[in-house]
N, C-alpha and C. Protein backbone atom coordinates (compact mmCIF):
# COMPACT_ATOMS: atom_id res chain seq x y z
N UNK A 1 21.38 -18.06 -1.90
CA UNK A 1 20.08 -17.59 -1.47
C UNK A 1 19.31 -17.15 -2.72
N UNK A 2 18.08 -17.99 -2.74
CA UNK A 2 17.27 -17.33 -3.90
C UNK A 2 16.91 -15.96 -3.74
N UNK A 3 16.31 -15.45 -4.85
CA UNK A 3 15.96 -13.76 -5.22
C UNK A 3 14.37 -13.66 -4.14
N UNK A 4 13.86 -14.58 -3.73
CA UNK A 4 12.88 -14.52 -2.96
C UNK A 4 13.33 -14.19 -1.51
N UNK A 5 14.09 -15.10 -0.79
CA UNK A 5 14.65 -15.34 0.11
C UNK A 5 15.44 -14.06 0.60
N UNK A 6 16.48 -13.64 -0.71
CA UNK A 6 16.43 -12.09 -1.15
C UNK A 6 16.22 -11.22 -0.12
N UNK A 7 14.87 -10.88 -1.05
CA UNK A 7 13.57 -10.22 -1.14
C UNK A 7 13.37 -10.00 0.45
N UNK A 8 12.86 -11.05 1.11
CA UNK A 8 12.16 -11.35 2.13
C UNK A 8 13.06 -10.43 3.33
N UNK A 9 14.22 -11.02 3.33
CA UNK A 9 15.69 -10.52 3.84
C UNK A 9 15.44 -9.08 3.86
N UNK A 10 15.84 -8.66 2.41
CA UNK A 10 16.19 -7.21 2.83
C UNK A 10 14.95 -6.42 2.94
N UNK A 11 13.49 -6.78 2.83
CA UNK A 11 12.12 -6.08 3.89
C UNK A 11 12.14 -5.97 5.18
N UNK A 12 12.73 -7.56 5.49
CA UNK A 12 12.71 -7.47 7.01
C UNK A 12 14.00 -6.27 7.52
N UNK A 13 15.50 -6.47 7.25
CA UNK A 13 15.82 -5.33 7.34
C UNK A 13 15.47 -3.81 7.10
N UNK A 14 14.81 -3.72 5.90
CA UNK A 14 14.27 -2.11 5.51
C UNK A 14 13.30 -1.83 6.73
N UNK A 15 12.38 -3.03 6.70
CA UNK A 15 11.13 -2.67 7.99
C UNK A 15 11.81 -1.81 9.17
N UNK A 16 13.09 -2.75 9.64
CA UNK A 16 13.48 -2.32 11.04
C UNK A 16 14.14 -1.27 10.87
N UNK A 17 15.20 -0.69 9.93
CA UNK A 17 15.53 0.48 9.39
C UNK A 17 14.74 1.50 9.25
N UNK A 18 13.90 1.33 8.62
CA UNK A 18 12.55 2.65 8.58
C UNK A 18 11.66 2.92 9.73
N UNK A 19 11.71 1.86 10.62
CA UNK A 19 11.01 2.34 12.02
C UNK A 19 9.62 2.14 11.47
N UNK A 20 9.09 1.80 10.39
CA UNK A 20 7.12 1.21 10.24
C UNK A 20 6.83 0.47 11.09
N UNK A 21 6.02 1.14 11.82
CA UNK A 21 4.96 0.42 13.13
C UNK A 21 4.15 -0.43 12.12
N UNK A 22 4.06 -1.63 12.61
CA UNK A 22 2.96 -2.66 11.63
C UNK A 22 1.96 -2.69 13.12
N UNK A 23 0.66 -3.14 12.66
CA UNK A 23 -0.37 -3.09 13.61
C UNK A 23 -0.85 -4.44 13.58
N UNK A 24 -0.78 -5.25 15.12
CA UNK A 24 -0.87 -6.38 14.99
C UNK A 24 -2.52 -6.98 14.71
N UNK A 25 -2.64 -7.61 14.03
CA UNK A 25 -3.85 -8.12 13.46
C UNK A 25 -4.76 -9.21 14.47
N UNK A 26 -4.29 -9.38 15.33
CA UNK A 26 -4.64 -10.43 15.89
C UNK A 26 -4.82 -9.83 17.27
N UNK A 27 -6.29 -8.97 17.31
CA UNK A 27 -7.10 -8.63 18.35
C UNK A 27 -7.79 -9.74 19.41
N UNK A 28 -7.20 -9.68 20.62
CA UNK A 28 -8.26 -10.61 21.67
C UNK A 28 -9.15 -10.23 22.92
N UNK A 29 -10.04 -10.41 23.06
CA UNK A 29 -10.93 -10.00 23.96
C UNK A 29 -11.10 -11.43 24.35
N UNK A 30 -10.39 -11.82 26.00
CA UNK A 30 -10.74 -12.89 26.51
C UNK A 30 -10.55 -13.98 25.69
N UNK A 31 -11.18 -14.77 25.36
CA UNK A 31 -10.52 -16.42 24.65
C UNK A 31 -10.94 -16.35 23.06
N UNK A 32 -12.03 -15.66 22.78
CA UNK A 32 -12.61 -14.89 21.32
C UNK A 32 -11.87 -14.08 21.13
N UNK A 33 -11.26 -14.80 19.52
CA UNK A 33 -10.00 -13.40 18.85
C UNK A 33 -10.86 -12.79 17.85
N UNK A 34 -11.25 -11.37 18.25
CA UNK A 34 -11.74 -10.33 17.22
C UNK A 34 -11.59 -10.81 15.60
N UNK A 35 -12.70 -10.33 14.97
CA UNK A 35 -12.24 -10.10 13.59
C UNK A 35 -11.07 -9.39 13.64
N UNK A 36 -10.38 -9.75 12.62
CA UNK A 36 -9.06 -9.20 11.89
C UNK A 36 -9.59 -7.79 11.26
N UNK A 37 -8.58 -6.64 11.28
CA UNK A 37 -8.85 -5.43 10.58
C UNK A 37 -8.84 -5.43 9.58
N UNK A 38 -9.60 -4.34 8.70
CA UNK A 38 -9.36 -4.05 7.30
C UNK A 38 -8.52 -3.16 6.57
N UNK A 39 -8.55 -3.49 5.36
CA UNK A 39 -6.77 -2.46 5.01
C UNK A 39 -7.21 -1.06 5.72
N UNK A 40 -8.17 -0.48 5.85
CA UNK A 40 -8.72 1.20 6.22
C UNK A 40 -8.22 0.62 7.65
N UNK A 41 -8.75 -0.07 8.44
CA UNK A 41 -8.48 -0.02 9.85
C UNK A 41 -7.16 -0.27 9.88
N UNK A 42 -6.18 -1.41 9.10
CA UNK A 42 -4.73 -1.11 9.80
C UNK A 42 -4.17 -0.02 9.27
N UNK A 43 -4.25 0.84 8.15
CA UNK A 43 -4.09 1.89 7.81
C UNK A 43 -4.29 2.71 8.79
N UNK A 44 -5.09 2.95 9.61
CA UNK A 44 -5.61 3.65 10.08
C UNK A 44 -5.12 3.98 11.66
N UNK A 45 -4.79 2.78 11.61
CA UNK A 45 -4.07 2.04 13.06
C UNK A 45 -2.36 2.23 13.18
N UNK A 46 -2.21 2.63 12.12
CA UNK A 46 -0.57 2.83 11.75
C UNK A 46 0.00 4.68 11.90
N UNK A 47 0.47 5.25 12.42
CA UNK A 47 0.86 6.41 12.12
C UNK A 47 1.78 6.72 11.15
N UNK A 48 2.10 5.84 10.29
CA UNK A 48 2.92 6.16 9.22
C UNK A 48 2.07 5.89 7.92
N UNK A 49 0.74 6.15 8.00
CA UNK A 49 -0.24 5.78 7.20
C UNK A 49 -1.35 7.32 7.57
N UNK A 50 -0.98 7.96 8.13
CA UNK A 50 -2.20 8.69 8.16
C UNK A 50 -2.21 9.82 7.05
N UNK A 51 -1.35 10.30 6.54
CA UNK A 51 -1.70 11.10 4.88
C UNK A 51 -2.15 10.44 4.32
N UNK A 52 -2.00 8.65 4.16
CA UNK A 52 -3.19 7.96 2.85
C UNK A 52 -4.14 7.61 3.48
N UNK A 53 -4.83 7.29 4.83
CA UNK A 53 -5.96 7.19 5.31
C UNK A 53 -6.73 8.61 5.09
N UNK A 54 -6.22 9.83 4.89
CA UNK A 54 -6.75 11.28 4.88
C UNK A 54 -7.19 11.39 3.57
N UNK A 55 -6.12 11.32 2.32
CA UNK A 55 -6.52 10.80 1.12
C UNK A 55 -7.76 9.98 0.77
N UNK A 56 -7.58 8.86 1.68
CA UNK A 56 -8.73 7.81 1.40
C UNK A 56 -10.45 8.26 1.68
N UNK A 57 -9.98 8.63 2.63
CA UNK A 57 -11.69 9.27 3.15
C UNK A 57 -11.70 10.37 2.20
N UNK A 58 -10.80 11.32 1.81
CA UNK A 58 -11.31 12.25 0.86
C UNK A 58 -11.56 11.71 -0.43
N UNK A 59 -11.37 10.86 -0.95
CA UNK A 59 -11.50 10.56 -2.36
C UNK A 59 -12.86 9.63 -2.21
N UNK A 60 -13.60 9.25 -1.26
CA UNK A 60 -14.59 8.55 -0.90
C UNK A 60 -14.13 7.05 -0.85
N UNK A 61 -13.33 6.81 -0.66
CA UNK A 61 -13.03 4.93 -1.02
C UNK A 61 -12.50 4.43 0.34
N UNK A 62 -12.70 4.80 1.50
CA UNK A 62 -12.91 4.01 2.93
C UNK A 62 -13.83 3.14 2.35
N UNK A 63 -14.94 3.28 2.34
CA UNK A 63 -16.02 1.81 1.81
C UNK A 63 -15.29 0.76 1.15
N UNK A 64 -15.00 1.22 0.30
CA UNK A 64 -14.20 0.16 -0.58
C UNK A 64 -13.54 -0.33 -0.19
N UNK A 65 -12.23 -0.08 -0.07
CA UNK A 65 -11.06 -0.55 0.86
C UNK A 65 -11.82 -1.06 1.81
N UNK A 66 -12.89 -0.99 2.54
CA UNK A 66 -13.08 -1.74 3.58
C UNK A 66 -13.95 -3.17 3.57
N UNK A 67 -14.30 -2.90 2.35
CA UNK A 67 -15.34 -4.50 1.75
C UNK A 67 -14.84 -5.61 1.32
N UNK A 68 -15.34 -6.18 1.33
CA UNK A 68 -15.04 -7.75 1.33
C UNK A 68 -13.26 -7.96 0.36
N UNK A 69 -13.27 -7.17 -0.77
CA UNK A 69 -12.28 -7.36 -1.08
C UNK A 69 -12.01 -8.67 -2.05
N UNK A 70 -10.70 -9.30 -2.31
CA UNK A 70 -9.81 -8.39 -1.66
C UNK A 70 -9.36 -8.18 -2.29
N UNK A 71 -8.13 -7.08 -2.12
CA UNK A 71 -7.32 -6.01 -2.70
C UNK A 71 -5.95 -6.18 -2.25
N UNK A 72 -5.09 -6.08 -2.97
CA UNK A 72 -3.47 -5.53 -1.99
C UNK A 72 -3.08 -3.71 -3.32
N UNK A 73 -2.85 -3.59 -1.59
CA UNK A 73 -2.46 -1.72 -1.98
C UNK A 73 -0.49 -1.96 -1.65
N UNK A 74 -0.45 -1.15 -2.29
CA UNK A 74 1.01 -0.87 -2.12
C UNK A 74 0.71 0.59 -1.90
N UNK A 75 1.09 0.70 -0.49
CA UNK A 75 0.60 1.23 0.27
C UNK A 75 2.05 2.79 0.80
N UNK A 76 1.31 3.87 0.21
CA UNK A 76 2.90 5.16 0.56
C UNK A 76 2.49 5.46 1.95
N UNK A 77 3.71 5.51 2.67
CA UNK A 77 3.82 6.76 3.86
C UNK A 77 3.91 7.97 3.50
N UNK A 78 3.82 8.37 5.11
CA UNK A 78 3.85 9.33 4.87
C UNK A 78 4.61 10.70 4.60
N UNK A 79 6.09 9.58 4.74
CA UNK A 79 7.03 10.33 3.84
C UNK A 79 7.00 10.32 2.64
N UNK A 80 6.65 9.50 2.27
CA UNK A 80 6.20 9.75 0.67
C UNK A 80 5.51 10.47 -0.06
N UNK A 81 4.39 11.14 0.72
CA UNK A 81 3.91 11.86 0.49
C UNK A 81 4.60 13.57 0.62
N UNK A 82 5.15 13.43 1.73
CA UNK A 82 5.97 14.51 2.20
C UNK A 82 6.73 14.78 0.46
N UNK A 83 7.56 13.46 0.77
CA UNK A 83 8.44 13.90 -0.80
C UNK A 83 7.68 14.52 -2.06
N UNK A 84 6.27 14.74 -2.15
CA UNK A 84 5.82 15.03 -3.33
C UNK A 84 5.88 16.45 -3.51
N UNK A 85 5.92 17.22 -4.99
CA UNK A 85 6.13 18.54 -4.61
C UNK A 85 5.07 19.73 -3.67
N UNK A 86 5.94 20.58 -3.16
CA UNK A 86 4.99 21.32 -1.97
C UNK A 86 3.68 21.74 -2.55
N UNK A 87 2.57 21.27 -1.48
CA UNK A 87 1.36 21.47 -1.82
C UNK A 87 0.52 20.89 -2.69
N UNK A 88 1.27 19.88 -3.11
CA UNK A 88 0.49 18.30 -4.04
C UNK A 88 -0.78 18.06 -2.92
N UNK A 89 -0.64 17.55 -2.06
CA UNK A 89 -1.25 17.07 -1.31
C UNK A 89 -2.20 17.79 -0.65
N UNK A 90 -2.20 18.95 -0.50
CA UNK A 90 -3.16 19.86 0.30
C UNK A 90 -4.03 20.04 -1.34
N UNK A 91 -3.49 20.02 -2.35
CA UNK A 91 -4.16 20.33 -3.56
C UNK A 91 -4.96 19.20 -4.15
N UNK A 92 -4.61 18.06 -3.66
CA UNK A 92 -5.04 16.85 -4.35
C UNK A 92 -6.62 17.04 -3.16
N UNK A 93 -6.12 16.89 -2.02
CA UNK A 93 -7.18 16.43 -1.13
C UNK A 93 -8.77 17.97 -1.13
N UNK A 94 -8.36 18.84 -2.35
CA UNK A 94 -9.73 19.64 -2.21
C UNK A 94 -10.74 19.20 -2.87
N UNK A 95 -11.78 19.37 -2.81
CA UNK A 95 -13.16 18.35 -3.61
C UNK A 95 -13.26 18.53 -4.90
N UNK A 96 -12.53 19.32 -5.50
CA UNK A 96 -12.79 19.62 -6.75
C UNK A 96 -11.84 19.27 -7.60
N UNK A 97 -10.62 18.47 -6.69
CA UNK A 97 -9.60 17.46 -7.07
C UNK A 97 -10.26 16.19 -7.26
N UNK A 98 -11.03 15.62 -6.39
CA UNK A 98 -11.64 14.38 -6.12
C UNK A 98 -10.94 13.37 -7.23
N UNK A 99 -11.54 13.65 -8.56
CA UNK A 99 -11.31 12.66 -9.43
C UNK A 99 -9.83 12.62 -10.09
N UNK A 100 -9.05 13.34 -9.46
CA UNK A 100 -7.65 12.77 -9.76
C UNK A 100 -7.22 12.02 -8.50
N UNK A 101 -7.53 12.32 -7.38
CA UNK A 101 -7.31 11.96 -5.98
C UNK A 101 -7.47 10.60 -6.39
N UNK A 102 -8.82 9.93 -6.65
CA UNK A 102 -9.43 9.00 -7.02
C UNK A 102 -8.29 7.85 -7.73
N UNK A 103 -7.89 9.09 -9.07
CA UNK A 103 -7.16 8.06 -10.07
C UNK A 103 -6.05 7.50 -9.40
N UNK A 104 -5.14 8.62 -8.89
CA UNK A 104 -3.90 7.84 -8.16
C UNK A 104 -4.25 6.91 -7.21
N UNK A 105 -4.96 7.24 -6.39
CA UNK A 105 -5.14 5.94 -5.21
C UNK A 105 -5.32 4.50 -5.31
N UNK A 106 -6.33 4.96 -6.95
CA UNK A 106 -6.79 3.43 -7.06
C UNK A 106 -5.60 2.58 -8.21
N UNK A 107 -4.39 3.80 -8.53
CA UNK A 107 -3.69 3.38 -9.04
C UNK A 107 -2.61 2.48 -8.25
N UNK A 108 -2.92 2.51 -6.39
CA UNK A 108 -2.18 1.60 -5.66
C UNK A 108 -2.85 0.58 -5.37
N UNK A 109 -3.53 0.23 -6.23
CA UNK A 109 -4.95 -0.79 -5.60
C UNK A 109 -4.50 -2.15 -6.82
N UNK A 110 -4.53 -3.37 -6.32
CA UNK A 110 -4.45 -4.43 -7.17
C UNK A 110 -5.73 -5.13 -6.92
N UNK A 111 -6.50 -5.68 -7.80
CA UNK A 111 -8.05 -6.15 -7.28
C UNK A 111 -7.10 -8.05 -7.05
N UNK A 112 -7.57 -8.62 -5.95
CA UNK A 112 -7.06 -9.75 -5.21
C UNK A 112 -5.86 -9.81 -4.41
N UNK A 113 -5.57 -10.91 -3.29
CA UNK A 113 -4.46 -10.97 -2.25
C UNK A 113 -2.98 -11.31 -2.80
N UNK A 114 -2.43 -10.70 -3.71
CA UNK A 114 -1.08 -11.01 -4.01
C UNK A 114 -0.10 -10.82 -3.07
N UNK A 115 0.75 -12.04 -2.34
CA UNK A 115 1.55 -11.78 -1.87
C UNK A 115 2.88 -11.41 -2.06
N UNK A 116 3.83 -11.20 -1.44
CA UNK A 116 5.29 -10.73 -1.79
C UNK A 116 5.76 -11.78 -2.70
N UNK A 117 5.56 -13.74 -2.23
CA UNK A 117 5.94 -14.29 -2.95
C UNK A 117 5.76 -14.40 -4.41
N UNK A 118 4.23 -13.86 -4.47
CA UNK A 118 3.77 -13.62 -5.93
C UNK A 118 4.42 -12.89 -6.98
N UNK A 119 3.95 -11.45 -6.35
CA UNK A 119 4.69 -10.26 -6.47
C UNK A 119 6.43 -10.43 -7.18
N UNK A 120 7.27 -11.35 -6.18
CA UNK A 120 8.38 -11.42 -7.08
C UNK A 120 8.32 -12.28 -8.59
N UNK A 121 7.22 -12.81 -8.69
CA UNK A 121 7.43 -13.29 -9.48
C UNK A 121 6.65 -12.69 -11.24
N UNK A 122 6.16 -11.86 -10.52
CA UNK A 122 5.35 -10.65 -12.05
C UNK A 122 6.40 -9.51 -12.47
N UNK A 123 5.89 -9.19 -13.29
CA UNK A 123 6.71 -8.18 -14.25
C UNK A 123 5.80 -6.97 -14.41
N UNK A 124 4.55 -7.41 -14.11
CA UNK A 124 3.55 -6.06 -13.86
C UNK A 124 2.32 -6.54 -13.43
N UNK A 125 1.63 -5.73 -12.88
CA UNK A 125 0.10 -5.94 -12.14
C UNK A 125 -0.41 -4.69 -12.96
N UNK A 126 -2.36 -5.25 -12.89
CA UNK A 126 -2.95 -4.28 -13.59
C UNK A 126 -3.61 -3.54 -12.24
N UNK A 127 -3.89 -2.14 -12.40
CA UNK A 127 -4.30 -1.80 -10.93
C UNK A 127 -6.01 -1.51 -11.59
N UNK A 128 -6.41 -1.01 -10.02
CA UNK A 128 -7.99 -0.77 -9.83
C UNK A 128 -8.16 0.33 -10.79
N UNK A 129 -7.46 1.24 -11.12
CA UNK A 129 -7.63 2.23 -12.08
C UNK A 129 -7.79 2.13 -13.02
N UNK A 130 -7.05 0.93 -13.46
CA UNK A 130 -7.05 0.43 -14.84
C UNK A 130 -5.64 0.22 -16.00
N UNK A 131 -4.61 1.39 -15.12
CA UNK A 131 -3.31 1.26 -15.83
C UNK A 131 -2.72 -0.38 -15.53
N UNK A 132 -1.49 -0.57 -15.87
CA UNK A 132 -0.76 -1.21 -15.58
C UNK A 132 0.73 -0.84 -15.04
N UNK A 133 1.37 -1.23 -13.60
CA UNK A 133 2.55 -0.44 -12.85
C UNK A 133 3.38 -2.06 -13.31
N UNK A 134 4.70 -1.52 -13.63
CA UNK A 134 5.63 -2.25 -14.39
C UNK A 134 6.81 -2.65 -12.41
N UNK A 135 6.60 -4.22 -12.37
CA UNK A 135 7.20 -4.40 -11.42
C UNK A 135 8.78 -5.25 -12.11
N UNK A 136 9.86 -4.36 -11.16
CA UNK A 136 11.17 -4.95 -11.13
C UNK A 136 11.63 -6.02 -10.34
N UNK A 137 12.22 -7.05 -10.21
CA UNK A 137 12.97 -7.86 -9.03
C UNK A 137 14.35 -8.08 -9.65
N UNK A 138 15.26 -7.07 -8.39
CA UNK A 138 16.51 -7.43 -8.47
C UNK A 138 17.35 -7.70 -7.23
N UNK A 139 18.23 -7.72 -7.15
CA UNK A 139 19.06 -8.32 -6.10
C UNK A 139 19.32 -7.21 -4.78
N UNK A 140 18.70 -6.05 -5.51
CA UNK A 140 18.33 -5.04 -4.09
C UNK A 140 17.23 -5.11 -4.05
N UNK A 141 16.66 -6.04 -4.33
CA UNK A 141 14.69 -5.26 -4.27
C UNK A 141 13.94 -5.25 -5.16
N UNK A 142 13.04 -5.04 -4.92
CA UNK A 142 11.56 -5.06 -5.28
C UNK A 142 11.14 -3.85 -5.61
N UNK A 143 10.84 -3.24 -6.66
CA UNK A 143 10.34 -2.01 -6.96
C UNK A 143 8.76 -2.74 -7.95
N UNK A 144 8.42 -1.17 -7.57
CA UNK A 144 6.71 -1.28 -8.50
C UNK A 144 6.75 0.17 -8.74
N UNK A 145 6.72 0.31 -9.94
CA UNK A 145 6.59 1.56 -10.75
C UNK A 145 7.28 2.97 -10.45
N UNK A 146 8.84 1.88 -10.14
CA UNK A 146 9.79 3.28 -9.49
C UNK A 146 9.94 3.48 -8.22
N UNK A 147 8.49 2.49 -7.48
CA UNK A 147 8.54 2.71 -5.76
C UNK A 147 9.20 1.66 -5.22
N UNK A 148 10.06 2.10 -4.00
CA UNK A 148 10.63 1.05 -3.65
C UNK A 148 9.74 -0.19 -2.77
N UNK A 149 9.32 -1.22 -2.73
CA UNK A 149 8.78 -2.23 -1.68
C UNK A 149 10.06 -2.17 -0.56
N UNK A 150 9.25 -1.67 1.05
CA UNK A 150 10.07 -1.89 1.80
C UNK A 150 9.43 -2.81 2.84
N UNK A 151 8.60 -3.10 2.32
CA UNK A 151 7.68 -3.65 3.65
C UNK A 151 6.69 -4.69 3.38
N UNK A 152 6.43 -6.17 3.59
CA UNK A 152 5.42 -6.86 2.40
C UNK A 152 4.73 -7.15 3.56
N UNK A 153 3.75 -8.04 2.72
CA UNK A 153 2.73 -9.06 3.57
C UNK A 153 2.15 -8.10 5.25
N UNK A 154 1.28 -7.32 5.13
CA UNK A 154 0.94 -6.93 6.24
C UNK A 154 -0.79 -7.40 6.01
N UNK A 155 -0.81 -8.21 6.57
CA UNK A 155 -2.06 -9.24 6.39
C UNK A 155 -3.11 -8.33 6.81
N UNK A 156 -4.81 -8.11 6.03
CA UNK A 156 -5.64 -7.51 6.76
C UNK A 156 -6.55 -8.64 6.27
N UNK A 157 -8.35 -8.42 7.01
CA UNK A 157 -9.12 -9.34 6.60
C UNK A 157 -9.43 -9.35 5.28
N UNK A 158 -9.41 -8.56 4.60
CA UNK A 158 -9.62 -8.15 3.31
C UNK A 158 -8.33 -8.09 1.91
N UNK A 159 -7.60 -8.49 2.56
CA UNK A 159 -6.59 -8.47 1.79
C UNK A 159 -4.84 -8.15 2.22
N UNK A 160 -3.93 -7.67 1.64
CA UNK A 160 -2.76 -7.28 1.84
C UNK A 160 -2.44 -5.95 1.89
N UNK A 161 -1.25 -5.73 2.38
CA UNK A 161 -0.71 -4.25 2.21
C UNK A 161 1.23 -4.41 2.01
N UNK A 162 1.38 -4.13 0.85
CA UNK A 162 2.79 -3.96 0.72
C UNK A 162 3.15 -2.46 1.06
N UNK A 163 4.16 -1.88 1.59
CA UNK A 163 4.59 -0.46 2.14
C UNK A 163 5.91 -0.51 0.50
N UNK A 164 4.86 0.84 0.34
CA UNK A 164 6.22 1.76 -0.61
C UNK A 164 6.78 2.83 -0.30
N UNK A 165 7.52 3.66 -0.66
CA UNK A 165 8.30 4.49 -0.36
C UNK A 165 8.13 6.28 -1.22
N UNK A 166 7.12 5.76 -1.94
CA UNK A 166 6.83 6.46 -3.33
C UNK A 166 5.60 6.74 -3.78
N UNK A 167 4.86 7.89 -3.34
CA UNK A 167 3.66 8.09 -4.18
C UNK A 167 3.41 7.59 -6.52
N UNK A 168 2.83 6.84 -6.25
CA UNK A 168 3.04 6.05 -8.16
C UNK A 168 2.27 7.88 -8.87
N UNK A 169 2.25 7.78 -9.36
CA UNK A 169 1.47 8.63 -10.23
C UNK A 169 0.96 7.66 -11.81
N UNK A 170 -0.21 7.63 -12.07
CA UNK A 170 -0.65 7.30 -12.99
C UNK A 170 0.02 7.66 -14.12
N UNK A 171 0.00 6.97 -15.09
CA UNK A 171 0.23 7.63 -16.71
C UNK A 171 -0.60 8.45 -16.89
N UNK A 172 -0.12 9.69 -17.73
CA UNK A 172 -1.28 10.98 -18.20
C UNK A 172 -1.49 10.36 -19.81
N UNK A 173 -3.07 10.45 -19.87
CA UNK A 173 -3.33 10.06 -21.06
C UNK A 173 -2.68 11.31 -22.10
């Protein structure tokens, strides 16, 4: 089995292991299938997404995330957030945080639709922030900048969403 095949394998197991509700994309009203959601709406649509949808609206970048795109986020729960130290998060999300809020988020942001298949095949992506997150592929997995990929390809109209396990933190200049 190739390292893709891998890959693919042990998401689909992690998915069902971790219990991530994915939100099905494919809305119908009668014989007309809805537009497809945007990363903010399946974000939004997910309960294991609602600390980075809270994030998102506080740092002002719902708009963004919701425009044309596209983007793939590697995307933390909200255990991940949990894991950060106590009161990161109540501290990040006050307004006078904003512009660090800002930096990390957009440090999960890749500008275009890279999929998982892609993804295994880079050694790093440059993010919306501007750093660069150093990606691993090994025979357990898929990591991006220390975070684990447990979850790929969650298709929105605008782009992708890979599920990590790990709030990234930017490099400090």
């Amino acid at each position: 089995m190739n390292i893709y095949a891998k890959f693919l394998t042990s998401m689909a197991l992690a998915s069902v292991l971790a219990g991530v509700n994915v939100v099905n994309a494919a809305h119908h009203e009668g014989d007309v299938a809805a537009p497809a959601p945007t990363i903010v709406e399946v974000a939004a649509g997910n309960d294991d997404f609602t600390t980075l949808v809270a994030a998102v609206q506080a740092a002002d970048l719902a708009d963004t995330l919701s425009s044309e795109g596209p983007f793939t986020v590697f995307a933390p729960t909200n255990e991940a957030f949990a894991n950060l130290p106590d009161g990161t998060v109540e501290m990040l999300l006050l307004p006078e945080n904003k512009d660090q809020l800002v930096a990390i988020l957009t440090y999960h942001v890749v500008a275009g639709d890279v999929s998982a298949a892609e993804v295994v095949e880079l050694t790093e992506v440059t993010t919306v922030q501007g750093d660069t997150a150093a990606i691993v592929v090994e025979d357990t997995g898929v990591t991006i900048d220390g975070a684990n990929v447990v979850l790929t390809d969650i298709d929105a109209s605008n782009g992708v969403i890979h599920v990590i396990d790990t709030v990234m933190m930017p490099p400090s200049d």
